[in-house]
Protein backbone atom coordinates (compact mmCIF):
# COMPACT_ATOMS: atom_id res chain seq x y z
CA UNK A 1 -6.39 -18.93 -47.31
CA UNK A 2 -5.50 -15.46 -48.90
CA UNK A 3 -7.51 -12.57 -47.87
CA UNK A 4 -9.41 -12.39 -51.31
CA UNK A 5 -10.99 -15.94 -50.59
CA UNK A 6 -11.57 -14.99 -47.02
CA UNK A 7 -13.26 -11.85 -47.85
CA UNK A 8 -15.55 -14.18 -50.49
CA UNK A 9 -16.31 -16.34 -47.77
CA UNK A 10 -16.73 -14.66 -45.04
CA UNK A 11 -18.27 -11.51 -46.13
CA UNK A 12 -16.50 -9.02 -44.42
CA UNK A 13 -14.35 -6.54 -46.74
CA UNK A 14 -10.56 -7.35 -47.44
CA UNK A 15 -10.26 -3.29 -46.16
CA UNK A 16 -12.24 -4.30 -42.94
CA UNK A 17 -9.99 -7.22 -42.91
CA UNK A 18 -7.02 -5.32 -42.94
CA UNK A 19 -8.61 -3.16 -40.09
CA UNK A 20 -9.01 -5.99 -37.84
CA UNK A 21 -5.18 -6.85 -38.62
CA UNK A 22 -4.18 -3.15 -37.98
CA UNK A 23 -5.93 -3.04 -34.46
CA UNK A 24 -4.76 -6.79 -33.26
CA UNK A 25 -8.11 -8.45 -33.50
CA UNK A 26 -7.25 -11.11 -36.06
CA UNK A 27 -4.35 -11.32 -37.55
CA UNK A 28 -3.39 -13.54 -40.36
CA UNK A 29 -1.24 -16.94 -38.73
CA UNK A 30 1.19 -16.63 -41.71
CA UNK A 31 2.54 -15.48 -44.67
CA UNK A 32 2.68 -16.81 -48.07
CA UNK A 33 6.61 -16.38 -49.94
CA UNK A 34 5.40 -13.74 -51.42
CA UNK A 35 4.67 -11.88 -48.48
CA UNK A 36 0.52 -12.11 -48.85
CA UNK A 37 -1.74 -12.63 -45.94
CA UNK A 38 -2.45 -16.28 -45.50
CA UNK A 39 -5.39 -17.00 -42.74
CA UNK A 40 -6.01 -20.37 -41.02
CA UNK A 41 -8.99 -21.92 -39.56
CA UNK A 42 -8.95 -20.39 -36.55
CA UNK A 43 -8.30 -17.38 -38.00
CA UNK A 44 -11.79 -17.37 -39.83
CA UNK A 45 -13.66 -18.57 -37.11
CA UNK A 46 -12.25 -15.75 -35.07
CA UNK A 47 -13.69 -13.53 -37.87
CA UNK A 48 -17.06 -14.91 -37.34
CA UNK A 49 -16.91 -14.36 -33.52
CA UNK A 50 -16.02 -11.15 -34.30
CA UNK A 51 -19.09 -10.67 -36.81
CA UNK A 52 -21.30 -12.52 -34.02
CA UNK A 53 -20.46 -9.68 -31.20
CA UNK A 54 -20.66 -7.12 -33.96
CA UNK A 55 -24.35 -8.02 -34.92
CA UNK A 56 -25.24 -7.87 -30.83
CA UNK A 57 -24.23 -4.37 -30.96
CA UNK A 58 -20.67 -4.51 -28.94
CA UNK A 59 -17.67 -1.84 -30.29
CA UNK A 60 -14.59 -3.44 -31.45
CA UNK A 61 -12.74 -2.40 -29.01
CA UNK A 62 -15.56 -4.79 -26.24
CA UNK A 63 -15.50 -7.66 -28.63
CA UNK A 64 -11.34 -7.86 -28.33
CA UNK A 65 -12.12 -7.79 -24.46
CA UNK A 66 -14.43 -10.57 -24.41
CA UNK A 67 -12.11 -12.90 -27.39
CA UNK A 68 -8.51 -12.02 -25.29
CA UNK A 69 -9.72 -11.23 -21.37
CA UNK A 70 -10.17 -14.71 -19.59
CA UNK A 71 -12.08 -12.83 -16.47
CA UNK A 72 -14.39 -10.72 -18.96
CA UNK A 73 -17.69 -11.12 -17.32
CA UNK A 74 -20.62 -10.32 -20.24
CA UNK A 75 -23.33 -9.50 -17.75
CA UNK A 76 -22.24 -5.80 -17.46
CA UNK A 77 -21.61 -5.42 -20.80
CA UNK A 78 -24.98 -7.07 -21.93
CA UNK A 79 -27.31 -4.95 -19.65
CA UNK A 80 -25.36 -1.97 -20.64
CA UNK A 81 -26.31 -3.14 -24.55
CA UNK A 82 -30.02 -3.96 -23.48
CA UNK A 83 -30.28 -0.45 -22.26
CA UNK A 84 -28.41 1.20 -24.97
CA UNK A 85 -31.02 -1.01 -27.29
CA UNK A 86 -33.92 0.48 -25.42
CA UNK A 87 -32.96 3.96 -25.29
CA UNK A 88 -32.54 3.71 -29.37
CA UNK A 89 -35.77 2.02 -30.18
CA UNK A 90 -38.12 4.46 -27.48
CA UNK A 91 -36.26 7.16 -29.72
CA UNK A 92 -36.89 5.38 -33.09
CA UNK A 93 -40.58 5.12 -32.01
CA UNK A 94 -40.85 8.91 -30.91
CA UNK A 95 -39.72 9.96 -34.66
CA UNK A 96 -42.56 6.90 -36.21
CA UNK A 97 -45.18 8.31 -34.08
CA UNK A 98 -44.52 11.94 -35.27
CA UNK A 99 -43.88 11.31 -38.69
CA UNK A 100 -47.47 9.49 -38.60
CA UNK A 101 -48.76 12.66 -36.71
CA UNK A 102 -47.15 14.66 -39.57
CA UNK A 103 -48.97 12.19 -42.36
CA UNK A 104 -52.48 12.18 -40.52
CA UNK A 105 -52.84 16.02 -40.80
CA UNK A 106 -52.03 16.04 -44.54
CA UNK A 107 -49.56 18.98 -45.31
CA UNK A 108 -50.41 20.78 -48.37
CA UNK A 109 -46.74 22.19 -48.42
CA UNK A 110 -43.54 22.18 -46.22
CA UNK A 111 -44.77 25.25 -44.20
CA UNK A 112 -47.66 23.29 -42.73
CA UNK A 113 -45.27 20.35 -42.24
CA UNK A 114 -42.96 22.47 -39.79
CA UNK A 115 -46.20 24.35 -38.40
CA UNK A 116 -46.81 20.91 -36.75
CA UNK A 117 -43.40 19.80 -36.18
CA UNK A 118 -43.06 22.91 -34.55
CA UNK A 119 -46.85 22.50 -32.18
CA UNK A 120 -45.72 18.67 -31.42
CA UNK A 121 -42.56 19.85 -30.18
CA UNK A 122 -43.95 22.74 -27.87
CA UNK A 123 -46.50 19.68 -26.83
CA UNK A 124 -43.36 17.80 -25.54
CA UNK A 125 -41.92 20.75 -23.70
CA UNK A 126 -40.81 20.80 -20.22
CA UNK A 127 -42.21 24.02 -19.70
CA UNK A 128 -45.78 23.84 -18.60
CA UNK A 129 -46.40 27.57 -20.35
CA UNK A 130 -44.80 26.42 -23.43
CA UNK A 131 -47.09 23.42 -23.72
CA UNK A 132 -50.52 25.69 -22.42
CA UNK A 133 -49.57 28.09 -25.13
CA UNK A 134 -49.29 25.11 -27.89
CA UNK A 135 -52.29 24.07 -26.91
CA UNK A 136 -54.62 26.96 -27.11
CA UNK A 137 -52.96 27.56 -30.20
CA UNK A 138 -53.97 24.54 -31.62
CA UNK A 139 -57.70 25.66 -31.53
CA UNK A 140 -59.37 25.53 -35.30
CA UNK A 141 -55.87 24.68 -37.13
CA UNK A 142 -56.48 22.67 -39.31
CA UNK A 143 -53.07 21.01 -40.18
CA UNK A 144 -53.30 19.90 -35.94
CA UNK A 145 -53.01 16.08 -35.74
CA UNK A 146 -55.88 15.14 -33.24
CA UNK A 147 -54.08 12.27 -32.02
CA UNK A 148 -51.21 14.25 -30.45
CA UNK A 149 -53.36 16.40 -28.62
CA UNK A 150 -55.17 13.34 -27.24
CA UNK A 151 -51.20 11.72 -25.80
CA UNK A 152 -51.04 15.44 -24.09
CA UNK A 153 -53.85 15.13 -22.48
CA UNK A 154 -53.74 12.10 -21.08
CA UNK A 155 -50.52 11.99 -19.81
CA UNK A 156 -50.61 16.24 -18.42
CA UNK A 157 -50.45 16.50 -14.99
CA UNK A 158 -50.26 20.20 -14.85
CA UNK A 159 -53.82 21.20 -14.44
CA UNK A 160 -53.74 24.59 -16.23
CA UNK A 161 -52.43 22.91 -19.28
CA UNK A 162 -54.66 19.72 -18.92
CA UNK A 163 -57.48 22.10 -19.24
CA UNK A 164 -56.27 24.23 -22.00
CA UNK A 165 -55.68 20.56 -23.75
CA UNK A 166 -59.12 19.58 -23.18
CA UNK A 167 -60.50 23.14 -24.29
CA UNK A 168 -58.45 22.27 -27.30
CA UNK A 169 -59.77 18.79 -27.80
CA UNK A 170 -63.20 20.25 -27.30
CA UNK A 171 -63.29 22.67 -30.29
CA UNK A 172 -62.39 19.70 -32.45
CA UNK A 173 -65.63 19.05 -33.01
CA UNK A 174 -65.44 15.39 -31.77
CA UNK A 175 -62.61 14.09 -33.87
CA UNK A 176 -60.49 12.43 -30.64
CA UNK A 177 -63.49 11.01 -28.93
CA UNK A 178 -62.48 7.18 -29.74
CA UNK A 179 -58.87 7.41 -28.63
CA UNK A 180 -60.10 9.16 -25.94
CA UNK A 181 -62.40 6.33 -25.56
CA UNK A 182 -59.28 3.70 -25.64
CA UNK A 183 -57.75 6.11 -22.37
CA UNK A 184 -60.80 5.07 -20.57
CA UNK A 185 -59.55 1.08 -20.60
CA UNK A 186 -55.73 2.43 -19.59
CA UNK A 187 -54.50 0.76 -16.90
CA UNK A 188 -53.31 3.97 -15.50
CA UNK A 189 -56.31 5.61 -12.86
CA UNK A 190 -54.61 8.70 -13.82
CA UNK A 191 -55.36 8.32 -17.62
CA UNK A 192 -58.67 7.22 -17.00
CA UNK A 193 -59.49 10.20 -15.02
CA UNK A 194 -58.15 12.45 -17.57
CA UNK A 195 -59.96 10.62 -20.34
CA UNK A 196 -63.05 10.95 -18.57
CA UNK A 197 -62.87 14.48 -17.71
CA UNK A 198 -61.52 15.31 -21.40
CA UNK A 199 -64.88 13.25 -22.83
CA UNK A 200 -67.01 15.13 -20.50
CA UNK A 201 -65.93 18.46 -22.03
CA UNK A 202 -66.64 17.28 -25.66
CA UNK A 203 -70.39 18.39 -26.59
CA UNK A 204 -71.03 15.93 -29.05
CA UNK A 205 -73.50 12.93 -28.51
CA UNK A 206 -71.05 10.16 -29.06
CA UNK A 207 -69.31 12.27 -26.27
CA UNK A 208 -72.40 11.75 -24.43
CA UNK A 209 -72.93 8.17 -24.93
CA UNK A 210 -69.25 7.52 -23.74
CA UNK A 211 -70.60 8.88 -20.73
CA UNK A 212 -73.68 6.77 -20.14
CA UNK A 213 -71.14 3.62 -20.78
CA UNK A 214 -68.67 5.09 -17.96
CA UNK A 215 -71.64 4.81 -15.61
CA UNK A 216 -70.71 1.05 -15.39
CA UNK A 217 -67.14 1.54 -15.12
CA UNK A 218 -64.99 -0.45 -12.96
CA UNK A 219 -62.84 2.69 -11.69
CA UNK A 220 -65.52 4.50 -9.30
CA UNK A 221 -63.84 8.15 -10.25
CA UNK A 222 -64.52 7.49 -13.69
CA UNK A 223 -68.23 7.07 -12.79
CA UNK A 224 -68.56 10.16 -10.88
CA UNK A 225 -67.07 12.24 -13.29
CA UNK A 226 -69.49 10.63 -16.12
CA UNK A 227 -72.90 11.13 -14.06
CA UNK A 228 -71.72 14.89 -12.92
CA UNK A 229 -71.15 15.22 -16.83
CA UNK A 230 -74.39 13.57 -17.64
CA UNK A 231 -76.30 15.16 -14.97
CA UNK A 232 -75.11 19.01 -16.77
CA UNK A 233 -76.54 17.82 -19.99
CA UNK A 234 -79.22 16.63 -18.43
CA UNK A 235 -79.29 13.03 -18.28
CA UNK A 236 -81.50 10.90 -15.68
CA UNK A 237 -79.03 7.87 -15.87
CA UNK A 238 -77.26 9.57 -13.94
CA UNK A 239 -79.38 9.95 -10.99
CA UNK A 240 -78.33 6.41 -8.95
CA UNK A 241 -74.66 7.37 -8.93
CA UNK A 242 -75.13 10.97 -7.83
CA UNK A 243 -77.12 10.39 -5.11
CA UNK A 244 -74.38 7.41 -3.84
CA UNK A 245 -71.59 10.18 -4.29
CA UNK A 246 -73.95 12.41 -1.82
CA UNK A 247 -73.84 8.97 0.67
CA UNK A 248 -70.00 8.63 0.55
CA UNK A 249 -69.32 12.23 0.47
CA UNK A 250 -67.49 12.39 -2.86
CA UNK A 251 -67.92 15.51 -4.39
CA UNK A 252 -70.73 15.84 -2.82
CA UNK A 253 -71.53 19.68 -3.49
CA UNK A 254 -71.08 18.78 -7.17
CA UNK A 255 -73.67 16.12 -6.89
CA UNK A 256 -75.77 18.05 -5.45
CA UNK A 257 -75.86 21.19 -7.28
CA UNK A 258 -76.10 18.54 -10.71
CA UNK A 259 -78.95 17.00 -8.70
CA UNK A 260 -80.97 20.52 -8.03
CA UNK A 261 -80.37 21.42 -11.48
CA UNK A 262 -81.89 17.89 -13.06
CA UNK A 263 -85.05 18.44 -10.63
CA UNK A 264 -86.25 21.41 -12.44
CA UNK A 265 -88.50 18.94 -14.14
CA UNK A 266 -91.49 18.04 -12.19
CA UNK A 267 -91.31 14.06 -12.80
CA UNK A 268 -88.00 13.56 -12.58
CA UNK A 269 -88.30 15.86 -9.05
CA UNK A 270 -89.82 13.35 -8.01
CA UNK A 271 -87.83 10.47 -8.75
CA UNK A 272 -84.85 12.15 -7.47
CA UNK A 273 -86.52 12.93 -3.64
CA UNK A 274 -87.62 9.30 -3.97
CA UNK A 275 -83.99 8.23 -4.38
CA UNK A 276 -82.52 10.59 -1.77
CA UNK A 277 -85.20 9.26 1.05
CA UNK A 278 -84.69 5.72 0.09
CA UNK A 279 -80.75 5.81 0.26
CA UNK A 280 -81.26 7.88 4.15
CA UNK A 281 -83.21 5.05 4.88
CA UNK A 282 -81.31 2.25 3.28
CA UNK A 283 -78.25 0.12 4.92
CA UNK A 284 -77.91 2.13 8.06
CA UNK A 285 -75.99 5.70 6.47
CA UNK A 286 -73.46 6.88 8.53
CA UNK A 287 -74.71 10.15 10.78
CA UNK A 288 -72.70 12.24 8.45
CA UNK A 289 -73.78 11.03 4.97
CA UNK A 290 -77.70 11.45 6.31
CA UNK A 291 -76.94 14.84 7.14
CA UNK A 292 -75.75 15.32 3.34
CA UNK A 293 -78.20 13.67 2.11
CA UNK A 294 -81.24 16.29 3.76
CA UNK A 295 -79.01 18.35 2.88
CA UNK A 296 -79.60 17.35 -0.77
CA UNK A 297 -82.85 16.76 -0.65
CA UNK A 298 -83.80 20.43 0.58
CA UNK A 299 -82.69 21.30 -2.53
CA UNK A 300 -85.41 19.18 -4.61
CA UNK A 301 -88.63 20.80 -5.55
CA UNK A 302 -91.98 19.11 -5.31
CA UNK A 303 -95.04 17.30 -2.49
CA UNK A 304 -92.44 14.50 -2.21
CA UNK A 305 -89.38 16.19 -0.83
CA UNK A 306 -91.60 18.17 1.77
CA UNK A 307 -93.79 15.22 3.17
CA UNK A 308 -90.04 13.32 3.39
CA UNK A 309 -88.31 16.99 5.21
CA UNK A 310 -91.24 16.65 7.56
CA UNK A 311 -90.66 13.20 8.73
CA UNK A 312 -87.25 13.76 9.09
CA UNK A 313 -87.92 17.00 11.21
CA UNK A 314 -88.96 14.50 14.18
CA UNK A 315 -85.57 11.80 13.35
CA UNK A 316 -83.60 10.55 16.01
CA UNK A 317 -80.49 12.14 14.88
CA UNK A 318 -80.51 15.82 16.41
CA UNK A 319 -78.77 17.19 13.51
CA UNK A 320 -80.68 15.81 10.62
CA UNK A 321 -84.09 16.78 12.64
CA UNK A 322 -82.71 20.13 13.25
CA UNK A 323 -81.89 20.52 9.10
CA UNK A 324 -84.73 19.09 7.81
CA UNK A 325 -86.86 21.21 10.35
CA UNK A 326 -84.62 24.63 8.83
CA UNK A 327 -85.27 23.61 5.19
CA UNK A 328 -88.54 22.66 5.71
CA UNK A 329 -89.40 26.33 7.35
CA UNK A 330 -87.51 27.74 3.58
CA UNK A 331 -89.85 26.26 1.71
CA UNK A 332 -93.05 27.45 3.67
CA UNK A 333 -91.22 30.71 3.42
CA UNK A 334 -91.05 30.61 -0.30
């Protein structure tokens, strides 16, 4: 078969023929009297072997290693294409995501186009000042694409920036609230904590009723951070899980302080002394979280919180008697 027909059949070019003839892949098993090119069978299924490796990505000069080399192992060479193949699509993805970035903030004109090529690159930066700057830049821009500052801040470990990031998500006015919501189901307790902490810095009251759902979280960080949120706006809800973070001395001067501030209000004073004396009371604390907990509860206005001190003046436990006696003689004081 002349190279014309083989090129028809095959579908490979007679000059990419001639190139696989040049470099000793296939060449033709004979020539017609008139000198032409003349291929066999074998010579066309070679072709399509060659084709075959092509398609999986392989240079020419691997696929005449694997057709001529008896000991060519293909393991090396395949893993070395898998990660090759990797490498090429997490790239192809990078350049899909920010052309979608680009698209969701709607450039009026080429300059706002490389305004936010420009702010997603600094976002990507290895240097943590590069990316703080980008993002307290970002603040009130319009052309910023929301989404990109909601990646950053879920995936920022440098605190500085993580909180210029959420400062910048913040003055958005509420826009990245549901992907933030999605970081909140990451498997990743690092992204959940960021999400969290990121929602709990957004002032609007969807922001606030993510909170109330991350009360019933499964990750216990994620509900402390909610009720200390909730607590600062001043949310009962999150009583219950405040005065457990007192218990298990988990930011325990943060629950506190939210708890003192919440019991400004005469009723829910009440109900939060209530819940202090029934958790000192309730499955045996440990000597240290009862101390914390008096501790708290000196704190807490109100009839409730001194008849409960006084009681707790005469306890078994020297220290908590001795604290609840001190706060008690405070508030006569007062």
């Amino acid at each position: 078969m002349l190279i014309g027909e083989v090129a028809r059949r095959s579908g490979v070019s007679a000059r990419m023929l001639r190139h696989y003839d040049r470099l000793g892949l296939v060449r033709p098993s004979g020539r017609t009297g008139g000198g032409y090119r003349e291929y066999a069978r074998e010579d066309i299924q070679r072709i399509f072997h060659i084709e075959s490796l092509r398609s999986l990505g392989l240079s020419l000069r691997d696929i005449g290693r694997a057709l001529d080399d008896p000991g060519f192992e293909p393991s090396a060479l395949v893993d070395d294409l898998v990660r090759r193949t990797q490498e090429r699509i997490a790239a192809e993805t990078e350049l899909l995501t920010r052309l979608r970035r680009i698209g969701a903030a709607e450039p009026t004109g080429w300059e706002d186009v490389l305004r936010t090529v420009a702010l997603l690159h600094a976002l990507g930066s290895e240097s943590p000042g590069k990316r703080q700057s980008a993002a307290l830049s970002s603040a009130g821009q319009a052309a910023v694409p929301v989404e990109a500052l909601v990646e950053a801040a879920l995936h920022e470990a440098d605190p500085n920036v993580a909180g210029a990031l959420r400062w910048a998500l913040a003055q958005s006015g509420g826009s990245g609230l549901e992907l933030l919501a999605e970081g909140l189901g990451s498997p990743v307790a690092e992204v959940r904590g960021r999400a969290v902490r990121a929602i709990a810095e957004m002032p609007a009251e969807e922001a606030t009723a993510l909170l109330r759902d991350a009360l019933t979280h499964r990750d216990v960080e994620v509900r402390r951070c909610a009720a200390v949120a909730l607590g600062s706006r001043g949310v009962a809800d999150a009583v219950p899980t405040l005065i457990d973070m007192i218990a298990e001395g988990a930011n325990d001067v943060d629950a506190a302080d939210t708890l003192s501030a919440l019991a400004h209000e005469p009723a829910l004073a009440d109900r939060i002394a209530t819940g202090l004396v029934d958790r000192l009371t309730r499955n045996a604390p440990s000597p240290s979280a009862r101390r914390g907990l008096t501790q708290a509860l000196g704190d807490i206005p109100g009839p409730t919180t001194s008849r409960a001190l006084a009681q707790l003046s005469q306890d078994e436990d020297r220290a908590v008697a001795l604290t609840a006696a001190y706060l008690l003689g405070l508030r006569e004081t007062r």
